[in-house]
PDB file of N, CA and C in Angstrom:
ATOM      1  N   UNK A   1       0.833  -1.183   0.000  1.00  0.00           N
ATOM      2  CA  UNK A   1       0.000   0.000   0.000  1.00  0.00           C
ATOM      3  C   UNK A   1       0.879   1.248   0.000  1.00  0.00           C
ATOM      4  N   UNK A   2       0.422   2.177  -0.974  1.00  0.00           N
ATOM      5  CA  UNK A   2       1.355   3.217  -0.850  1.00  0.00           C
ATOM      6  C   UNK A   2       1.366   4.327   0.298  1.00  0.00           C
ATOM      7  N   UNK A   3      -0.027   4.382   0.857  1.00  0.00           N
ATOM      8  CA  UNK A   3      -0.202   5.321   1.587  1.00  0.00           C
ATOM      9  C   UNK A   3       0.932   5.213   3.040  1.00  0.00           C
ATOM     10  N   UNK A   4       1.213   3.792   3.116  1.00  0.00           N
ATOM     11  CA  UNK A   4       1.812   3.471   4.370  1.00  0.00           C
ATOM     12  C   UNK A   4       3.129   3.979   4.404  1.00  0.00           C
ATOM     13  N   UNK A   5       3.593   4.513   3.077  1.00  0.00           N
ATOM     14  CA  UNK A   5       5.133   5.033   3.494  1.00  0.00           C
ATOM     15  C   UNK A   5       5.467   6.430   2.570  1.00  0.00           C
ATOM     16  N   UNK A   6       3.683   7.214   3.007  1.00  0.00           N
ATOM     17  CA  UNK A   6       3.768   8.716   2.753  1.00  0.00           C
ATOM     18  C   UNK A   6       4.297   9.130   3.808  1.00  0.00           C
ATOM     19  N   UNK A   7       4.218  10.263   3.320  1.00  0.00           N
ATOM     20  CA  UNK A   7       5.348  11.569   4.143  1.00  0.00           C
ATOM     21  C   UNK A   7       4.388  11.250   5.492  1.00  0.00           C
ATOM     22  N   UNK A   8       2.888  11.584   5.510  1.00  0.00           N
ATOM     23  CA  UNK A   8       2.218  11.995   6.813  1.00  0.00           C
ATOM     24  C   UNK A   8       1.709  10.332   7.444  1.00  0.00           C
ATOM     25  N   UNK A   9       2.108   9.105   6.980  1.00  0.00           N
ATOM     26  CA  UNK A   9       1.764   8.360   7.387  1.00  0.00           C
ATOM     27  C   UNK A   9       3.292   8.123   8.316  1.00  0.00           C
ATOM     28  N   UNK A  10       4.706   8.429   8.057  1.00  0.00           N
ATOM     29  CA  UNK A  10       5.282   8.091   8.551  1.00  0.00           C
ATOM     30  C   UNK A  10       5.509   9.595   9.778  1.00  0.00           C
ATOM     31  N   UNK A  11       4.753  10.278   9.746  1.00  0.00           N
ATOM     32  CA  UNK A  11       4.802  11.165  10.378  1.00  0.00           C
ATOM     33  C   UNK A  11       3.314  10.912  12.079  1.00  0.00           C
ATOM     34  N   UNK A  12       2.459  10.352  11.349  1.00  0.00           N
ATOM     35  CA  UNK A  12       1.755   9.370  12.333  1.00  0.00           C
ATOM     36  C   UNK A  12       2.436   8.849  12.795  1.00  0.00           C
ATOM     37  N   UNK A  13       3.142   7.599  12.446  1.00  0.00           N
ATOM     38  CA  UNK A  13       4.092   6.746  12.941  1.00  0.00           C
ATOM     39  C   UNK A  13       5.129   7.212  13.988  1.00  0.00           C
ATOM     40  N   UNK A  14       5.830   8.560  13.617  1.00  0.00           N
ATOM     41  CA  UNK A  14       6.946   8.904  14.279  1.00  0.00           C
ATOM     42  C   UNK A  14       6.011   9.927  15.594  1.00  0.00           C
ATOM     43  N   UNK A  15       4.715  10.277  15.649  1.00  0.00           N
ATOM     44  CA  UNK A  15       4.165  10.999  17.040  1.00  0.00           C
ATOM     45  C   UNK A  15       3.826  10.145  17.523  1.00  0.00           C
ATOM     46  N   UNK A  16       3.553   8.506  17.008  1.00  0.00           N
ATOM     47  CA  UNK A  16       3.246   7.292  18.550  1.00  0.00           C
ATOM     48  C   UNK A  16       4.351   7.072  18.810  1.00  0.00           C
ATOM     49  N   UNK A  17       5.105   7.006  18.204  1.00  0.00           N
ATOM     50  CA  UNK A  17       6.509   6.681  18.489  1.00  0.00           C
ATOM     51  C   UNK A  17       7.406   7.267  19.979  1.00  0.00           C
ATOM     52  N   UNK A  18       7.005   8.546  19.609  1.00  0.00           N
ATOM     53  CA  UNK A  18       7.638   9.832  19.968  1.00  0.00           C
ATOM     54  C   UNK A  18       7.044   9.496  21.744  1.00  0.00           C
ATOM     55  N   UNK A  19       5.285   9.616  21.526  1.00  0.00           N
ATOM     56  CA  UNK A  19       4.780   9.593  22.572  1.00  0.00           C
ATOM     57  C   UNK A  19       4.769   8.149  23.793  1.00  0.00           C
ATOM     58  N   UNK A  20       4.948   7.125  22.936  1.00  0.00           N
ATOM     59  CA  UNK A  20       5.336   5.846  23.809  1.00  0.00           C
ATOM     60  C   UNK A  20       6.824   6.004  24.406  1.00  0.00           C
ATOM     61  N   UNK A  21       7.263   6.704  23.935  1.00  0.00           N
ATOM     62  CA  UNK A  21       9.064   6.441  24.375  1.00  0.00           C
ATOM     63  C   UNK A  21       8.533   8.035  25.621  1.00  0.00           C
ATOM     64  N   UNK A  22       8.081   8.931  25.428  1.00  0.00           N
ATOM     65  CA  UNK A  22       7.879  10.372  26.510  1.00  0.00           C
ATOM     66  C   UNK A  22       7.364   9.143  27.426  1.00  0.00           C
ATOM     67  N   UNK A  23       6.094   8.247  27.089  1.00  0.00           N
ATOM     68  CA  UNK A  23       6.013   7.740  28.504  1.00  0.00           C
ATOM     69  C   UNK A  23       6.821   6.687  29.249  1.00  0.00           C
ATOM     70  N   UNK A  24       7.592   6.235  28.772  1.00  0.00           N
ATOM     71  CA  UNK A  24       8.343   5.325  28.988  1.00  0.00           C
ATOM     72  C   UNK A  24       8.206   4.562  29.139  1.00  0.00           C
ATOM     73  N   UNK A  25       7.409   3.424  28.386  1.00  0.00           N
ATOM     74  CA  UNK A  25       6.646   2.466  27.587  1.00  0.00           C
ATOM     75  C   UNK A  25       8.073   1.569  26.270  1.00  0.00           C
ATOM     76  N   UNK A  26       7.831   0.131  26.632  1.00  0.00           N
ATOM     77  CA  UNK A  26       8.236  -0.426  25.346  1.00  0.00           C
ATOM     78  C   UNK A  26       7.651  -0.714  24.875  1.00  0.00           C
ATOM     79  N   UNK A  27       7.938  -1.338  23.136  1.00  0.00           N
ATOM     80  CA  UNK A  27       6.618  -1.771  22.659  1.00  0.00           C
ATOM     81  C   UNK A  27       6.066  -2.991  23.392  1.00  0.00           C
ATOM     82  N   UNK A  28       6.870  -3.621  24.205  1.00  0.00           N
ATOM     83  CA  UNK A  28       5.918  -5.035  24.388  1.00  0.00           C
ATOM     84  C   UNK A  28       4.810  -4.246  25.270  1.00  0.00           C
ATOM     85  N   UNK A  29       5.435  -3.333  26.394  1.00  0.00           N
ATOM     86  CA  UNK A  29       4.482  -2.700  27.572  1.00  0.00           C
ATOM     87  C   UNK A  29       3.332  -2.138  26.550  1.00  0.00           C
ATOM     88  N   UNK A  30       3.555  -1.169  25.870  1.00  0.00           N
ATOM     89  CA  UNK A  30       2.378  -0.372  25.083  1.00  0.00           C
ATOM     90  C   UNK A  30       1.116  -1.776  24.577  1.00  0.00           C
ATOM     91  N   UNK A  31       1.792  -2.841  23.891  1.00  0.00           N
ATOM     92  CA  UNK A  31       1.339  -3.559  23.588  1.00  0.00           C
ATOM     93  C   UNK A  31      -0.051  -4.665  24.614  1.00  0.00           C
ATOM     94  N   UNK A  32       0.825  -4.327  26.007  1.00  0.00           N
ATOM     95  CA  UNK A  32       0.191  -5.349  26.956  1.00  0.00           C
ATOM     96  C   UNK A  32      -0.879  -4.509  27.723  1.00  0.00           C
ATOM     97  N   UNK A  33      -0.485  -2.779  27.172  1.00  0.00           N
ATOM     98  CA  UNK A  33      -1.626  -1.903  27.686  1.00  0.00           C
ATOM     99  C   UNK A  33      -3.044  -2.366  26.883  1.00  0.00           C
ATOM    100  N   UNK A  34      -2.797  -2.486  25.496  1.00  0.00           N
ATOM    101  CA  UNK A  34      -3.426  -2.636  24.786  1.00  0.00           C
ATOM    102  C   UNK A  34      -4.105  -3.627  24.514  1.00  0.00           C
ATOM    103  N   UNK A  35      -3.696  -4.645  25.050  1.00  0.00           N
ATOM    104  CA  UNK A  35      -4.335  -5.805  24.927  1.00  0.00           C
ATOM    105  C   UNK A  35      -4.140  -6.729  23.354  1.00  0.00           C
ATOM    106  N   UNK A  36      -2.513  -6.296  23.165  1.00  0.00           N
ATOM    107  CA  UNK A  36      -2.545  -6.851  21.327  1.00  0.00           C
ATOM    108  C   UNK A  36      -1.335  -7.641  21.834  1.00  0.00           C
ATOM    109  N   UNK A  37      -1.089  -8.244  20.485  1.00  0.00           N
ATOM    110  CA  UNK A  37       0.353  -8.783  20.930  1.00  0.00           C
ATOM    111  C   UNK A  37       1.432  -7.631  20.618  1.00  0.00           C
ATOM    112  N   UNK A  38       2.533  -8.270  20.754  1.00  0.00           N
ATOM    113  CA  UNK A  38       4.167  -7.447  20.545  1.00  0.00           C
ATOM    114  C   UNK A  38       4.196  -7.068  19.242  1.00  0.00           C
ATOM    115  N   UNK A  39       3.822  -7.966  18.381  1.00  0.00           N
ATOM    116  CA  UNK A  39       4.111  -7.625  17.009  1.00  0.00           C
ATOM    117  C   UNK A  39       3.218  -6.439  16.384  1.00  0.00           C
ATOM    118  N   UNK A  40       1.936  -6.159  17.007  1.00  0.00           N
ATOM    119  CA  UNK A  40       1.206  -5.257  16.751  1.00  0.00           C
ATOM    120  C   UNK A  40       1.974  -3.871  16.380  1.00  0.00           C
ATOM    121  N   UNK A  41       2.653  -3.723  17.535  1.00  0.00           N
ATOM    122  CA  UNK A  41       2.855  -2.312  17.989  1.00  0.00           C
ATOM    123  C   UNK A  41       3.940  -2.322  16.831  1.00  0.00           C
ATOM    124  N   UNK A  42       5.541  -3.415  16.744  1.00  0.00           N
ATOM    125  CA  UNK A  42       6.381  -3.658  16.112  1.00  0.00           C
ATOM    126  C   UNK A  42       5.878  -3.529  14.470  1.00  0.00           C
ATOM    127  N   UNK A  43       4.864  -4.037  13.873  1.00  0.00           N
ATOM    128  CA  UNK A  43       4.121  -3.533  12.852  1.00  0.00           C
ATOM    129  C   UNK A  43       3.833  -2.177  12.484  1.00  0.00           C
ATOM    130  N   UNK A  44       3.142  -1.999  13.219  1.00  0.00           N
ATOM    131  CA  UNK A  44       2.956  -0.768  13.335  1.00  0.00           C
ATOM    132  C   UNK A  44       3.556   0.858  13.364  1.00  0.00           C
ATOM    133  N   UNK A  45       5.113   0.335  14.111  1.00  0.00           N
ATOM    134  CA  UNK A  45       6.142   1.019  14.006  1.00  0.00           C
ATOM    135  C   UNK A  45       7.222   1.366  13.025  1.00  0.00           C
ATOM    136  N   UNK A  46       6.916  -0.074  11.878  1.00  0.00           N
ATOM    137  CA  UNK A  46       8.047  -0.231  11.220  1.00  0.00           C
ATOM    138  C   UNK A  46       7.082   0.191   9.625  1.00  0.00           C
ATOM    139  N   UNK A  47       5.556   0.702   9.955  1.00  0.00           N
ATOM    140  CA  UNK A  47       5.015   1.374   8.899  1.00  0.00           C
ATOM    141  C   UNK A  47       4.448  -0.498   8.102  1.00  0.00           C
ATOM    142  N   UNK A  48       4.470  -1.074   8.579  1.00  0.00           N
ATOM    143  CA  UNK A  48       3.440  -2.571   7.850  1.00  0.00           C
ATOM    144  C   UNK A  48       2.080  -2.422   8.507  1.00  0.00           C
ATOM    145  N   UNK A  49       1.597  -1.923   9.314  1.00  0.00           N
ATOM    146  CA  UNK A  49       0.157  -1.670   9.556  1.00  0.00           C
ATOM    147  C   UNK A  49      -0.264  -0.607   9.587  1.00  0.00           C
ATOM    148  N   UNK A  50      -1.595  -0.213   8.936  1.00  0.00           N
ATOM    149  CA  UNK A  50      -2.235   1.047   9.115  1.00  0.00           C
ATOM    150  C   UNK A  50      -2.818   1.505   9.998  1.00  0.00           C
ATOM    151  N   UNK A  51      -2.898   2.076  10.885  1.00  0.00           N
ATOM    152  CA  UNK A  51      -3.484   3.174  12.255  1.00  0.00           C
ATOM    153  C   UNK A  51      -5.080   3.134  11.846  1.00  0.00           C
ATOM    154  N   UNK A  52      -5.797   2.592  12.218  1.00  0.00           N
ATOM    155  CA  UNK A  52      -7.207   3.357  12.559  1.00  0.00           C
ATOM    156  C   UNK A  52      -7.160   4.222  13.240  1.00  0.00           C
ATOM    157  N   UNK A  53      -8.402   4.984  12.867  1.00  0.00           N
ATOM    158  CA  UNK A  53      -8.548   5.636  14.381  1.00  0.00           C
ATOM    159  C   UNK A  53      -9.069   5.432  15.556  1.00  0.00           C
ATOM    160  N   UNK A  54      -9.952   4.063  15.613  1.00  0.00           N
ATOM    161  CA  UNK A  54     -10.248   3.626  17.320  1.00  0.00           C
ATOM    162  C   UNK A  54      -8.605   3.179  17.296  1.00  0.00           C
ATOM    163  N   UNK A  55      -8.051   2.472  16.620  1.00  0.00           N
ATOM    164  CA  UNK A  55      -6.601   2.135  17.477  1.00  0.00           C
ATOM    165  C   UNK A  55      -5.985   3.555  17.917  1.00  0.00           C
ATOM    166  N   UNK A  56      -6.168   4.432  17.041  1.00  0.00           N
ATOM    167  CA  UNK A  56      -4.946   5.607  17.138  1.00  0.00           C
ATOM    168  C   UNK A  56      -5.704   5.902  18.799  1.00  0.00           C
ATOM    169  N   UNK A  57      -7.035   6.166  18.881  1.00  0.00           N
ATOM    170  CA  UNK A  57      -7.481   6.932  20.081  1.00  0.00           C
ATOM    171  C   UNK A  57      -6.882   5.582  21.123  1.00  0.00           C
ATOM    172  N   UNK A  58      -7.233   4.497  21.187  1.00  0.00           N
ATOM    173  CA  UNK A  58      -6.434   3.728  22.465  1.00  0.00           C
ATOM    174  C   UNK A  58      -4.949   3.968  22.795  1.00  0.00           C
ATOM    175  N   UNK A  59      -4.050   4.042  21.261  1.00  0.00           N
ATOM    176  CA  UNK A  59      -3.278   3.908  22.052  1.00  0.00           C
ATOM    177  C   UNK A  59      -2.467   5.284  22.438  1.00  0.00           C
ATOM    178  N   UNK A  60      -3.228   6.577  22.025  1.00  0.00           N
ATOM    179  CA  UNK A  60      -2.942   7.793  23.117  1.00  0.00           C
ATOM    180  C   UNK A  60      -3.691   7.412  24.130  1.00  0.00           C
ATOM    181  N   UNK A  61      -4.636   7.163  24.616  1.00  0.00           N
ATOM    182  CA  UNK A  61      -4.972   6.817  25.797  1.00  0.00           C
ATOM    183  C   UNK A  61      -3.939   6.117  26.754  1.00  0.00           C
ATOM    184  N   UNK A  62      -3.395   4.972  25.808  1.00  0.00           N
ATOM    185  CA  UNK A  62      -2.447   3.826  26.692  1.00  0.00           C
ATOM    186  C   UNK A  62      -1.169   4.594  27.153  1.00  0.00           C
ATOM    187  N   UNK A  63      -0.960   5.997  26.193  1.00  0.00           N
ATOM    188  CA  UNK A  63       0.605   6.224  26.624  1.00  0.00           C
ATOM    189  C   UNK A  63       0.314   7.366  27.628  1.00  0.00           C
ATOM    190  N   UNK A  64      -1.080   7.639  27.775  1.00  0.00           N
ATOM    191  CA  UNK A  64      -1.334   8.878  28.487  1.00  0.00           C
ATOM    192  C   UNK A  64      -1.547  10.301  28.127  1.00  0.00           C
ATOM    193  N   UNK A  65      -1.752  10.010  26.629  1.00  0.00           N
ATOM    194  CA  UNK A  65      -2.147  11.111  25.984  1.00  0.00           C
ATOM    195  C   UNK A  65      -3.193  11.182  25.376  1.00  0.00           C
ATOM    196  N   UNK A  66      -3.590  12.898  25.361  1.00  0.00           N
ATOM    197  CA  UNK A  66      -5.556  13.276  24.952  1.00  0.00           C
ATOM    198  C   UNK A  66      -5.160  12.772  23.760  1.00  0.00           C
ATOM    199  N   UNK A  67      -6.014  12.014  22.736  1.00  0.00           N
ATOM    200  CA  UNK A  67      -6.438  11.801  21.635  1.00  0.00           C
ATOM    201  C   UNK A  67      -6.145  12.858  20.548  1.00  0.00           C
ATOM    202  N   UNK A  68      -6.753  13.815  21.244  1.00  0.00           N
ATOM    203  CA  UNK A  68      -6.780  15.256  20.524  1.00  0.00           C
ATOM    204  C   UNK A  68      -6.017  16.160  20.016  1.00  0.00           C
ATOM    205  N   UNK A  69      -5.387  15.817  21.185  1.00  0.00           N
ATOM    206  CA  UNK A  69      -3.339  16.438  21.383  1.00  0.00           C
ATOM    207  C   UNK A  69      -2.320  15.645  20.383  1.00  0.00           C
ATOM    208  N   UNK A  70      -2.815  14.386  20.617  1.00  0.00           N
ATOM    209  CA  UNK A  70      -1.943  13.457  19.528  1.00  0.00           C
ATOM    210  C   UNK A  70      -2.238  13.709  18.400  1.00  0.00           C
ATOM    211  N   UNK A  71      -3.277  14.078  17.580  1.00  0.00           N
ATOM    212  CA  UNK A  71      -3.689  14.172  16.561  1.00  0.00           C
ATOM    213  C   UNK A  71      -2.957  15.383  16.081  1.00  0.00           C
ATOM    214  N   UNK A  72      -3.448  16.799  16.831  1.00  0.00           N
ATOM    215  CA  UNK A  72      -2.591  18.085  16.540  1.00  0.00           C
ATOM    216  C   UNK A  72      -1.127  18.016  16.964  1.00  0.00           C
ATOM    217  N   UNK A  73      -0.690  16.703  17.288  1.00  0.00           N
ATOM    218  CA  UNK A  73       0.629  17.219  17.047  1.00  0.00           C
ATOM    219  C   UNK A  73       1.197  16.436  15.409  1.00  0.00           C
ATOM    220  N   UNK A  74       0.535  15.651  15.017  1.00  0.00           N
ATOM    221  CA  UNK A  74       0.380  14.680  13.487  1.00  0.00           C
ATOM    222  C   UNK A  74       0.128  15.794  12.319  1.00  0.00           C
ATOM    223  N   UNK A  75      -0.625  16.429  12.944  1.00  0.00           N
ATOM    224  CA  UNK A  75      -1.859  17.642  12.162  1.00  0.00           C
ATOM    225  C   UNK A  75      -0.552  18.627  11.927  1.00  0.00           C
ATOM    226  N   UNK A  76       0.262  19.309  13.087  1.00  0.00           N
ATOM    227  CA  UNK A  76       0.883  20.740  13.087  1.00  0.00           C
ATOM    228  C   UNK A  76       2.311  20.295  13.068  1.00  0.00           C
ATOM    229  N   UNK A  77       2.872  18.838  13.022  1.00  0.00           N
ATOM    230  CA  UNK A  77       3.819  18.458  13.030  1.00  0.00           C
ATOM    231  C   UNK A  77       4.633  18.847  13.590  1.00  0.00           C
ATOM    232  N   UNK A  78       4.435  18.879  14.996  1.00  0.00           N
ATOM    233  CA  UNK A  78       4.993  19.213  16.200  1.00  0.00           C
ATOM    234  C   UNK A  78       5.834  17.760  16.949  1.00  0.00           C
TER     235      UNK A  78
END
């Protein structure tokens, strides 16, 4: 899929990224917040899975961040 290794998809990628490591979370932990396996998150990171957005909203929730906030920082590329 091409969309998975646009500019703003890897820019999604790099604010969960960003925000699991601020909380100090690995992927297995983020993962076991979540209730997925390891490879989920590892997928996910390495741009082979696409983000929904009920996933995107859990897993700012899981790292401790508003939904909202995560988004505007994807949005303003902060």
């Amino acid at each position: 899929m091409k969309h998975l290794h646009s500019a703003r998809h890897r820019r999604l990628v790099d604010v969960i990224v960003q925000a699991r490591e601020t909380a100090g979370l690995s992927q297995r932990a983020l993962a076991l917040k979540l209730k997925r396996s390891g490879s989920f998150v590892w997928k996910l990171e390495s741009q082979e899975h696409r983000v929904d957005v009920l996933e995107f909203i859990d897993i700012a929730r899981a790292v401790g961040v508003d939904p909202l906030e995560l988004m505007r920082r994807v949005v303003e590329g902060k």
